[in-house]
C-alpha atoms as a PDB file:
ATOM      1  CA  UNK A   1      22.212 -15.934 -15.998  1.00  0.00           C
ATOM      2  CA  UNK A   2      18.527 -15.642 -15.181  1.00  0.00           C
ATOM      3  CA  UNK A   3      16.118 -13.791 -16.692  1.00  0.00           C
ATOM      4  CA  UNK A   4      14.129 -11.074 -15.253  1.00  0.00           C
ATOM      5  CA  UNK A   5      10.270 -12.099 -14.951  1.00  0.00           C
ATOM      6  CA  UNK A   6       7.698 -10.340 -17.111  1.00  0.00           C
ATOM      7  CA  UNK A   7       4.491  -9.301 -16.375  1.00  0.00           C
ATOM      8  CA  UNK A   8       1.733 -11.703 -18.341  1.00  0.00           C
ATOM      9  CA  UNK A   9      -1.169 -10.346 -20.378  1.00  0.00           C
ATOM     10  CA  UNK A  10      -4.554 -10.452 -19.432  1.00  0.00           C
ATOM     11  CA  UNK A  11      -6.197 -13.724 -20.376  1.00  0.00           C
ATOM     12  CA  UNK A  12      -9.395 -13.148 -22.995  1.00  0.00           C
ATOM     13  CA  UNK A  13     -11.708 -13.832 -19.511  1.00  0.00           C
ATOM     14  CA  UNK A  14      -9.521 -11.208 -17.839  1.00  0.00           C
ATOM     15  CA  UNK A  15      -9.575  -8.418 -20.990  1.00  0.00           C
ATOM     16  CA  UNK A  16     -13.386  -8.930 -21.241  1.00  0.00           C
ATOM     17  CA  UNK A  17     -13.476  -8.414 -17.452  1.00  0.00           C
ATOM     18  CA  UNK A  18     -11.212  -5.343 -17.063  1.00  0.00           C
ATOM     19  CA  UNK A  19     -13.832  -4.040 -20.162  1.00  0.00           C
ATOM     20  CA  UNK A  20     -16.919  -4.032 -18.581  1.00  0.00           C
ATOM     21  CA  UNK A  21     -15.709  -2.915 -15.184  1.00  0.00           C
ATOM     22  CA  UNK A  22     -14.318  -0.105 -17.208  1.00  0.00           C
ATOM     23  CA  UNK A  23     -17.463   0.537 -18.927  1.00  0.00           C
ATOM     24  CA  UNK A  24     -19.505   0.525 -16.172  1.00  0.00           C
ATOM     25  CA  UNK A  25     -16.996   3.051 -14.291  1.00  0.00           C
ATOM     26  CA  UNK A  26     -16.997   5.371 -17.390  1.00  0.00           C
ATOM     27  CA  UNK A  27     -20.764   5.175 -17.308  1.00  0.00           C
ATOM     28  CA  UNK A  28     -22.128   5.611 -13.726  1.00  0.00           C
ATOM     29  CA  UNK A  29     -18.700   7.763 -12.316  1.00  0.00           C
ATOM     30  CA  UNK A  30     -18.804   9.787 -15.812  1.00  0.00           C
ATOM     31  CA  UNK A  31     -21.528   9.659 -17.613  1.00  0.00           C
ATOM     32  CA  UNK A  32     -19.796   8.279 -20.738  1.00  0.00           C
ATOM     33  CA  UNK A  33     -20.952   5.260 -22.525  1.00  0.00           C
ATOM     34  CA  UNK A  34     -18.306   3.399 -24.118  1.00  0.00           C
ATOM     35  CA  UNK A  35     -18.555   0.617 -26.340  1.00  0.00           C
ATOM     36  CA  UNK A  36     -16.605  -3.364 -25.827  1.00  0.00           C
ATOM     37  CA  UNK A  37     -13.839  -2.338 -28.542  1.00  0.00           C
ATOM     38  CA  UNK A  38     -12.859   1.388 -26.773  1.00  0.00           C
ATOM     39  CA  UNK A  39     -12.954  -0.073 -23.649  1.00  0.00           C
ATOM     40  CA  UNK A  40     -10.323  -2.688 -24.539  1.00  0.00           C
ATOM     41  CA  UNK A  41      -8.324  -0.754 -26.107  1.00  0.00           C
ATOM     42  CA  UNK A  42      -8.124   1.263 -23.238  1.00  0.00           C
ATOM     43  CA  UNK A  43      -7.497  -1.652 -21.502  1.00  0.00           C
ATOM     44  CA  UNK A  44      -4.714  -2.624 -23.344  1.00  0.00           C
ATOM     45  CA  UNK A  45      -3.313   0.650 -23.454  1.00  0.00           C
ATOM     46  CA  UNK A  46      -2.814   0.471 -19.260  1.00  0.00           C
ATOM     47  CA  UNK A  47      -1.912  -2.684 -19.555  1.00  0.00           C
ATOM     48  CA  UNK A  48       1.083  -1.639 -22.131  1.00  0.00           C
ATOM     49  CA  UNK A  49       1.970   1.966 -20.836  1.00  0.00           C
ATOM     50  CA  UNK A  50       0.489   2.191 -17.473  1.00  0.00           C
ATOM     51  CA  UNK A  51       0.238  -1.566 -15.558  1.00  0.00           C
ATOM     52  CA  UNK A  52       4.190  -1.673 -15.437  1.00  0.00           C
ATOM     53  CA  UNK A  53       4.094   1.405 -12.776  1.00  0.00           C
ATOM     54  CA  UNK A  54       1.697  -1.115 -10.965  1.00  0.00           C
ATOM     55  CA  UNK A  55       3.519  -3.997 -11.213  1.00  0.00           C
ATOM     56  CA  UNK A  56       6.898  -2.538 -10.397  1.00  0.00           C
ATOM     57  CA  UNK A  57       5.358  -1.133  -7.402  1.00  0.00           C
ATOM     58  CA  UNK A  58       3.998  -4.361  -6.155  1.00  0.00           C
ATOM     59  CA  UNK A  59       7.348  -5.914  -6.537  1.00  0.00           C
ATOM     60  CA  UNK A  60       9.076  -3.459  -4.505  1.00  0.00           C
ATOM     61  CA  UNK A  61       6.620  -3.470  -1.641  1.00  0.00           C
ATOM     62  CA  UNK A  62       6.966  -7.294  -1.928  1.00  0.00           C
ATOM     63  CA  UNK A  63      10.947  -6.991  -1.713  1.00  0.00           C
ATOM     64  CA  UNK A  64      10.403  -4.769   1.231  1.00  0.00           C
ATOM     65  CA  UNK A  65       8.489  -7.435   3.231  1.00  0.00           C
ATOM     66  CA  UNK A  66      10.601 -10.398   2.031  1.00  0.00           C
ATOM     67  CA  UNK A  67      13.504  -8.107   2.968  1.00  0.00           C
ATOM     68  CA  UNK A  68      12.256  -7.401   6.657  1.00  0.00           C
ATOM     69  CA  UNK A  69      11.090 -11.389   7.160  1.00  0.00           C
ATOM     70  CA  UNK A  70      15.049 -12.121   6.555  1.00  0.00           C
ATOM     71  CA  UNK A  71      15.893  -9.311   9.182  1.00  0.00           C
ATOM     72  CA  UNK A  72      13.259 -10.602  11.427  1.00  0.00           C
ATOM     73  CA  UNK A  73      14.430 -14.316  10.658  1.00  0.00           C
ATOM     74  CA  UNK A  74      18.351 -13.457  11.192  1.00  0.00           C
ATOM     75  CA  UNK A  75      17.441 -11.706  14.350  1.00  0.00           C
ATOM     76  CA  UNK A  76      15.751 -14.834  16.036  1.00  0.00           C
ATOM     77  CA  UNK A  77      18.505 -16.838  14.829  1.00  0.00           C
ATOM     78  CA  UNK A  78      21.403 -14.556  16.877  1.00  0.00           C
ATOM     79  CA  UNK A  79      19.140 -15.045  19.645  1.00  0.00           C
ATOM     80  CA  UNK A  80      18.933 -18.558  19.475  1.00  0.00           C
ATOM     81  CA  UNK A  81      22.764 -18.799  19.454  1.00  0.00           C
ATOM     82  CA  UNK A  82      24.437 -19.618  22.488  1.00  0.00           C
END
């Protein structure tokens, strides 16, 4: 039985990044300034209710091309036969 693969939180480096990105957004695309601990827990908050739409999303597009290298793959092989 395997198990199904979770999505890892963001290191400390990668929280502290996602932060100030956000900040910076918040400040010159709205005119809000934000401090380090709102921004990370907004961070977190995508990261807990939001990032799985992301991730999911990326794992079906990456099915999809996996999916069509097999057809591709299977195809080449037929014409190989003889």
């Amino acid at each position: 039985m395997s198990k199904k693969a979770q999505p890892s939180a963001l290191t400390r480096d990668e929280m502290q990044e996602a932060a100030s990105r956000l900040r910076t957004y918040l400040r010159e695309e709205m005119d809000i300034e934000a401090g380090q601990l709102p921004t990370e827990m907004l961070v977190e908050f995508i990261e807990r209710d939001i990032g799985r739409l992301f991730y999911n999303r990326g794992l079906r597009d990456a099915e999809t091309v996996v999916r069509q290298k097999v057809e591709d793959i299977a195809d080449t092989l037929y014409g190989l036969e003889r």
